[in-house]
C-alpha atoms as a PDB file:
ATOM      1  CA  UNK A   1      72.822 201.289 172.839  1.00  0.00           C
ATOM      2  CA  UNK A   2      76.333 202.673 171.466  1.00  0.00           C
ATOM      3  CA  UNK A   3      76.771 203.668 175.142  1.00  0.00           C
ATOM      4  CA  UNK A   4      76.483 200.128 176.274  1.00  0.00           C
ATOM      5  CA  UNK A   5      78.576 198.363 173.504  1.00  0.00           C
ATOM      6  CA  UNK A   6      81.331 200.940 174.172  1.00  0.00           C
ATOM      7  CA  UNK A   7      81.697 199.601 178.066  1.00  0.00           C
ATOM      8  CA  UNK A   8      81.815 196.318 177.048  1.00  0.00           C
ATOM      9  CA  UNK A   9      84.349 197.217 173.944  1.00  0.00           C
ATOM     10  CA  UNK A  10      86.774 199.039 176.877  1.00  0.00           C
ATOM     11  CA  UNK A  11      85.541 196.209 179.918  1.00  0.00           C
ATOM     12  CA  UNK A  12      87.080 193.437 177.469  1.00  0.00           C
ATOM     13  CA  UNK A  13      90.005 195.404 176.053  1.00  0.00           C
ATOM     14  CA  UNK A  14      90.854 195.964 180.572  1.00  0.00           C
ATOM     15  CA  UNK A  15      90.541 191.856 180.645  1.00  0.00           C
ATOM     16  CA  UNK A  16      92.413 191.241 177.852  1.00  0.00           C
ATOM     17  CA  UNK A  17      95.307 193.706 178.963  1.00  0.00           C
ATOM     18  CA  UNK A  18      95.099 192.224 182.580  1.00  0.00           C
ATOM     19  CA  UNK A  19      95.883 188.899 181.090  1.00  0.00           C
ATOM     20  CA  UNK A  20      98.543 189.746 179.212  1.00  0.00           C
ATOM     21  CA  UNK A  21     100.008 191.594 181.727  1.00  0.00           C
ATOM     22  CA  UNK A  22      99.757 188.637 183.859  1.00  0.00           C
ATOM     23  CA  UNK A  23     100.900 186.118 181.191  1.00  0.00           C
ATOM     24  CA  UNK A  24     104.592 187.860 180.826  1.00  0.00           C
ATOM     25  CA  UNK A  25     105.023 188.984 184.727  1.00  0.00           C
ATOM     26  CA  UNK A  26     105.037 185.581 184.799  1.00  0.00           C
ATOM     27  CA  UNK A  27     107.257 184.211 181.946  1.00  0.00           C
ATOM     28  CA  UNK A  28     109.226 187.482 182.976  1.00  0.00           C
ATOM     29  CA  UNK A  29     109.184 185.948 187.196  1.00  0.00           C
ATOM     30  CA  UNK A  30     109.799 182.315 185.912  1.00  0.00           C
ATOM     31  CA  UNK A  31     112.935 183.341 183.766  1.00  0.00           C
ATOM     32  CA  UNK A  32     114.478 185.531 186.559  1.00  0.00           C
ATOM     33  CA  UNK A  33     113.684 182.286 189.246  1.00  0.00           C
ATOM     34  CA  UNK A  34     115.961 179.851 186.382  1.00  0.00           C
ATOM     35  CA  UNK A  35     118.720 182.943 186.156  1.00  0.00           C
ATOM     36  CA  UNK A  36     119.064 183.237 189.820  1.00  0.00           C
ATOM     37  CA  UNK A  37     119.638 179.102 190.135  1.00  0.00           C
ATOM     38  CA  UNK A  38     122.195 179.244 187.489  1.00  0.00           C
ATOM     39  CA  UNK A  39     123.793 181.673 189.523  1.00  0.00           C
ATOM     40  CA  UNK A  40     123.466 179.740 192.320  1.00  0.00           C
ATOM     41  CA  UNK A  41     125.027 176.811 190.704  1.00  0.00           C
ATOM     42  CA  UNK A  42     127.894 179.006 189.839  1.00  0.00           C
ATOM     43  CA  UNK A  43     128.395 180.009 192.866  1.00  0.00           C
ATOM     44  CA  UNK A  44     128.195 176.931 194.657  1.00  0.00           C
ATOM     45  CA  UNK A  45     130.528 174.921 191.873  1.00  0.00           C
ATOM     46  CA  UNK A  46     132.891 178.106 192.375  1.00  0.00           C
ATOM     47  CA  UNK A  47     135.749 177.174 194.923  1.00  0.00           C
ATOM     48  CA  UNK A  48     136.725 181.232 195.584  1.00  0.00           C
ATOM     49  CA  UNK A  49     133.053 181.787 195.936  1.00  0.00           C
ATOM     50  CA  UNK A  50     131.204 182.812 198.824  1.00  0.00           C
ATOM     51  CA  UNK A  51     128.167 180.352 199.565  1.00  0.00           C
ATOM     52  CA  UNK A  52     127.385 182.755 201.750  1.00  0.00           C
ATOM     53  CA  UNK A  53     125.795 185.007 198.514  1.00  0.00           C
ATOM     54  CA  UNK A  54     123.494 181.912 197.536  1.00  0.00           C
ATOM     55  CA  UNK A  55     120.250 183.173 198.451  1.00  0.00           C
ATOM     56  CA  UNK A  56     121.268 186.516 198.674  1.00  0.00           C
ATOM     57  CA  UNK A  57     118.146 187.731 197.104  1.00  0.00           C
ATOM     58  CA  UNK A  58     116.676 186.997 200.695  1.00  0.00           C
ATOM     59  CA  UNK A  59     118.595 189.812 202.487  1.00  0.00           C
ATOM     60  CA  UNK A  60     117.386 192.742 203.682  1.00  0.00           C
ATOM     61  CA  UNK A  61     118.218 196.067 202.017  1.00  0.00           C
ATOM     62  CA  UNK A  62     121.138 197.034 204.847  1.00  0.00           C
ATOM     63  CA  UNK A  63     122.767 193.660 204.547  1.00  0.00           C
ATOM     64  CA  UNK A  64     122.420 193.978 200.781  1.00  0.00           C
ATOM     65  CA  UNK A  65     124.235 197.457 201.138  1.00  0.00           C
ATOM     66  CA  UNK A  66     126.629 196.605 203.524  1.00  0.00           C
ATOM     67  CA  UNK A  67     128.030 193.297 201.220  1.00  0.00           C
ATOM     68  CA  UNK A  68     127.955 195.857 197.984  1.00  0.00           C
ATOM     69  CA  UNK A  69     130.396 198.153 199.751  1.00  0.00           C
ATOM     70  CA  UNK A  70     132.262 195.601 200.673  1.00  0.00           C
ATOM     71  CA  UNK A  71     132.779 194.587 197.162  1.00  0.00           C
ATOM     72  CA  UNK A  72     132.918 198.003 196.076  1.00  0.00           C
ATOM     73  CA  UNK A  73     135.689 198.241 198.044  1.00  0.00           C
ATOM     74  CA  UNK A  74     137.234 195.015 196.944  1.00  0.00           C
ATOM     75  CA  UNK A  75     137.286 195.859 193.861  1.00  0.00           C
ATOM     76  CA  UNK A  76     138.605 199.359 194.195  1.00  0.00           C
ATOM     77  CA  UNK A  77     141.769 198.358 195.654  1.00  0.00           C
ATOM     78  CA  UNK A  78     142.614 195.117 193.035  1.00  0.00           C
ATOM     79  CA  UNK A  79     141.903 198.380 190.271  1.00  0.00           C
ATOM     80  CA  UNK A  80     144.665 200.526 192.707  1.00  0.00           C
ATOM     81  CA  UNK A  81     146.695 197.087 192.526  1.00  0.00           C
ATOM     82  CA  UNK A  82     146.515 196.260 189.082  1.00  0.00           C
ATOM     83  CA  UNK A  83     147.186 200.147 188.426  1.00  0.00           C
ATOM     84  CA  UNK A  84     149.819 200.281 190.597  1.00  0.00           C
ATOM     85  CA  UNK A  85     151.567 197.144 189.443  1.00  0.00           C
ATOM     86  CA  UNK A  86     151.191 197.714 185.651  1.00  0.00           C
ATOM     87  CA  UNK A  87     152.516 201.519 186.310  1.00  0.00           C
ATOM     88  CA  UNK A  88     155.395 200.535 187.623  1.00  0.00           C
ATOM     89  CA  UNK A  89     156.131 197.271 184.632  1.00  0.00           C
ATOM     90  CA  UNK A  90     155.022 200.022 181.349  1.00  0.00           C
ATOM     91  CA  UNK A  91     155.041 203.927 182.995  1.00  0.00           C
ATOM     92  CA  UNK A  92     152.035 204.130 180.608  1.00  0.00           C
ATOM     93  CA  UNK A  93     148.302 204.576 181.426  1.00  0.00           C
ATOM     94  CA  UNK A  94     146.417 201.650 181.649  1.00  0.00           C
ATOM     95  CA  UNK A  95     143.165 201.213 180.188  1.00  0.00           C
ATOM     96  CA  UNK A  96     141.108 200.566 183.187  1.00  0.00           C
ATOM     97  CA  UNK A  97     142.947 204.078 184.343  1.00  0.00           C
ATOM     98  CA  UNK A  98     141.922 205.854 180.522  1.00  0.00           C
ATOM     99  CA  UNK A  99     138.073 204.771 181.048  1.00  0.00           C
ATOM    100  CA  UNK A 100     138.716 202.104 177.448  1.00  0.00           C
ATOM    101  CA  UNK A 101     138.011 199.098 177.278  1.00  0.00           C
ATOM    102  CA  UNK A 102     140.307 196.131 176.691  1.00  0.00           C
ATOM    103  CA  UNK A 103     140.431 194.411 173.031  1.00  0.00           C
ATOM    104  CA  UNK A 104     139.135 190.829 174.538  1.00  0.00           C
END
């Protein structure tokens, strides 16, 4: 009898644990679905944006590679431009160029 009454103690504690892993994959898949349209919106209300990136979520792993080293890349050379240009204004080390952060 204690046999019995311990499957059903560990059969109901596997149901209940399915269900609440269930219950927040989805809050968790429903919050990430209103984040991504926010984004979207951004994007789309953004002049300098790309609308090209709005469902970008939809791209295949090589496309999703190839556009982050693209912007990898991007973003490397506005650092070597910013560097550059506030080298030559100051002679001092910038803090992108120290690894610190900005005071915002």
């Amino acid at each position: 009898m204690k046999l019995i009454r311990e499957m059903w103690v560990n059969t109901v504690a596997s149901i209940i644990t399915f269900l609440m892993i269930f219950l927040i994959r989805n809050a968790q898949n429903r919050e990430s679905e209103a984040v991504q349209l926010k984004l979207d919106e951004l994007i789309r209300a953004t002049k300098a944006a790309h609308n090209s990136l709005l469902d970008i979520e939809e791209l295949s792993e090589a496309d999703l590679d190839r556009i982050k080293a693209r912007f990898e890349r991007l973003a490397r050379k506005a650092r070597e431009t910013a560097s550059a240009g506030r080298a030559n204004e100051t002679g001092s080390e910038t803090a992108i160029d120290s690894g610190r952060s900005r005071p915002r």
